[in-house]
C-alpha atoms as a PDB file:
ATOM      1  CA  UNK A   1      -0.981  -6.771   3.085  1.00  0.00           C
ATOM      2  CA  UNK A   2       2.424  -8.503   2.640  1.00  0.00           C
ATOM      3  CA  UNK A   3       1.422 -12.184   2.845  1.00  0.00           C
ATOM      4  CA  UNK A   4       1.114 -15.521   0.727  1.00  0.00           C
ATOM      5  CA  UNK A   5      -2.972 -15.200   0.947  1.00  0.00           C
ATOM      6  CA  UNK A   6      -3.051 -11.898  -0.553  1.00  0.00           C
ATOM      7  CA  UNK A   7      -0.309 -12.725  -2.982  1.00  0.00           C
ATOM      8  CA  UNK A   8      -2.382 -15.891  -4.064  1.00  0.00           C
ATOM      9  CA  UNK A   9      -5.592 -13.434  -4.428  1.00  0.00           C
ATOM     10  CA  UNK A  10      -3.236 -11.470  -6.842  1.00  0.00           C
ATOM     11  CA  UNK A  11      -2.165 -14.620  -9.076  1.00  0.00           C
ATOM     12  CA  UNK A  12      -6.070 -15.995  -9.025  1.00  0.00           C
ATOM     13  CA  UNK A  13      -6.831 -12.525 -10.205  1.00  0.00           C
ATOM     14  CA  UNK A  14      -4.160 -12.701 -12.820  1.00  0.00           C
ATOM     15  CA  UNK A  15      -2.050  -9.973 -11.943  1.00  0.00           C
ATOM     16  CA  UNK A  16       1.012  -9.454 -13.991  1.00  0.00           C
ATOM     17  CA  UNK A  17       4.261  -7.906 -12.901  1.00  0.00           C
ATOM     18  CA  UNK A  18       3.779  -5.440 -15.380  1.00  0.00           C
ATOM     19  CA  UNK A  19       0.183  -4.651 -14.225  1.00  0.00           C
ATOM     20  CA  UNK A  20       2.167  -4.473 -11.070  1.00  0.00           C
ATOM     21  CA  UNK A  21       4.570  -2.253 -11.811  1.00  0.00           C
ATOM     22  CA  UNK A  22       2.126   0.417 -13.495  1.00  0.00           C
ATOM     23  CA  UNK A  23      -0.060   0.268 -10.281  1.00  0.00           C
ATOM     24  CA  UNK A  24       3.545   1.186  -8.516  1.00  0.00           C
ATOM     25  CA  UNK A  25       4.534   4.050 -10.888  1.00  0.00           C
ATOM     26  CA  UNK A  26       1.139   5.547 -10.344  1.00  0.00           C
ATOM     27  CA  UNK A  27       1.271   5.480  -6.427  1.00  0.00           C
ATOM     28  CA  UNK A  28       4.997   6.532  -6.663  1.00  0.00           C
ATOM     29  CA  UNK A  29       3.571   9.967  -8.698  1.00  0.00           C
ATOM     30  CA  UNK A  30       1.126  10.397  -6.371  1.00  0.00           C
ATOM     31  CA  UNK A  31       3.601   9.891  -3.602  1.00  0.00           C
ATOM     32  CA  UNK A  32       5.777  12.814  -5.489  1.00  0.00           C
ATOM     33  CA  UNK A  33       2.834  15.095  -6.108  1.00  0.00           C
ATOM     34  CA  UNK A  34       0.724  14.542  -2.596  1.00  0.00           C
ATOM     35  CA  UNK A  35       3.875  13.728   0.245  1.00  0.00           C
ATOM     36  CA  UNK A  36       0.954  14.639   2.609  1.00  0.00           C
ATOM     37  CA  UNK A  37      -0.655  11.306   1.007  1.00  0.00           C
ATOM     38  CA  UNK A  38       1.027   8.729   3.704  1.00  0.00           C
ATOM     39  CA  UNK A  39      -0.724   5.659   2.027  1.00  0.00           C
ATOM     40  CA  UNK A  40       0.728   6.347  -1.402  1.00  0.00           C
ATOM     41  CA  UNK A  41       4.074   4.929  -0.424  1.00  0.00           C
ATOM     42  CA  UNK A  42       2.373   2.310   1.409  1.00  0.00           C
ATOM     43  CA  UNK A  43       0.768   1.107  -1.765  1.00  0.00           C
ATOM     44  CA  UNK A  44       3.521   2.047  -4.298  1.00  0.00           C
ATOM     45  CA  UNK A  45       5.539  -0.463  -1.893  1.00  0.00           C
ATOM     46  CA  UNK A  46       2.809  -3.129  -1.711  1.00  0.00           C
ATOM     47  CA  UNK A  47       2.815  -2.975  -5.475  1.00  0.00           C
ATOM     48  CA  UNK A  48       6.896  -2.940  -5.502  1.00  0.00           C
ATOM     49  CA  UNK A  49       6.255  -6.352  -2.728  1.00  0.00           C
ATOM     50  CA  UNK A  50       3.954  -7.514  -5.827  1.00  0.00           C
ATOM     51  CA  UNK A  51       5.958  -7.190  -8.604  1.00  0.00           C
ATOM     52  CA  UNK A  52       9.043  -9.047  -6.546  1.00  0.00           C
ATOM     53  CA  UNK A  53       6.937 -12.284  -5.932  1.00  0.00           C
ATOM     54  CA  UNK A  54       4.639 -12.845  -8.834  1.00  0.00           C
END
């Protein structure tokens, strides 16, 4: 979810960009390997919404 609650979960949880970003390159592979995944993208973009407001 794209919102300031679950971005505030992230930063009490101590989420780093870069842990961010690795969580995004993973779903982004899995998007490439599995494009009959449709909730890779969704995550690899959650993660990509992460890394743009921690």
């Amino acid at each position: 979810m794209k919102n300031a609650d679950q971005l505030d979960k992230m930063r009490k949880m101590r989420m780093t960009k870069e842990q961010a970003k690795a969580i995004r390159d993973a779903y982004v592979k899995v998007a490439d390997l599995r494009p009959s995944n449709p909730s890779a993208k969704q995550r690899a973009d959650l993660a990509q919404w992460y890394m743009d407001n921690l």
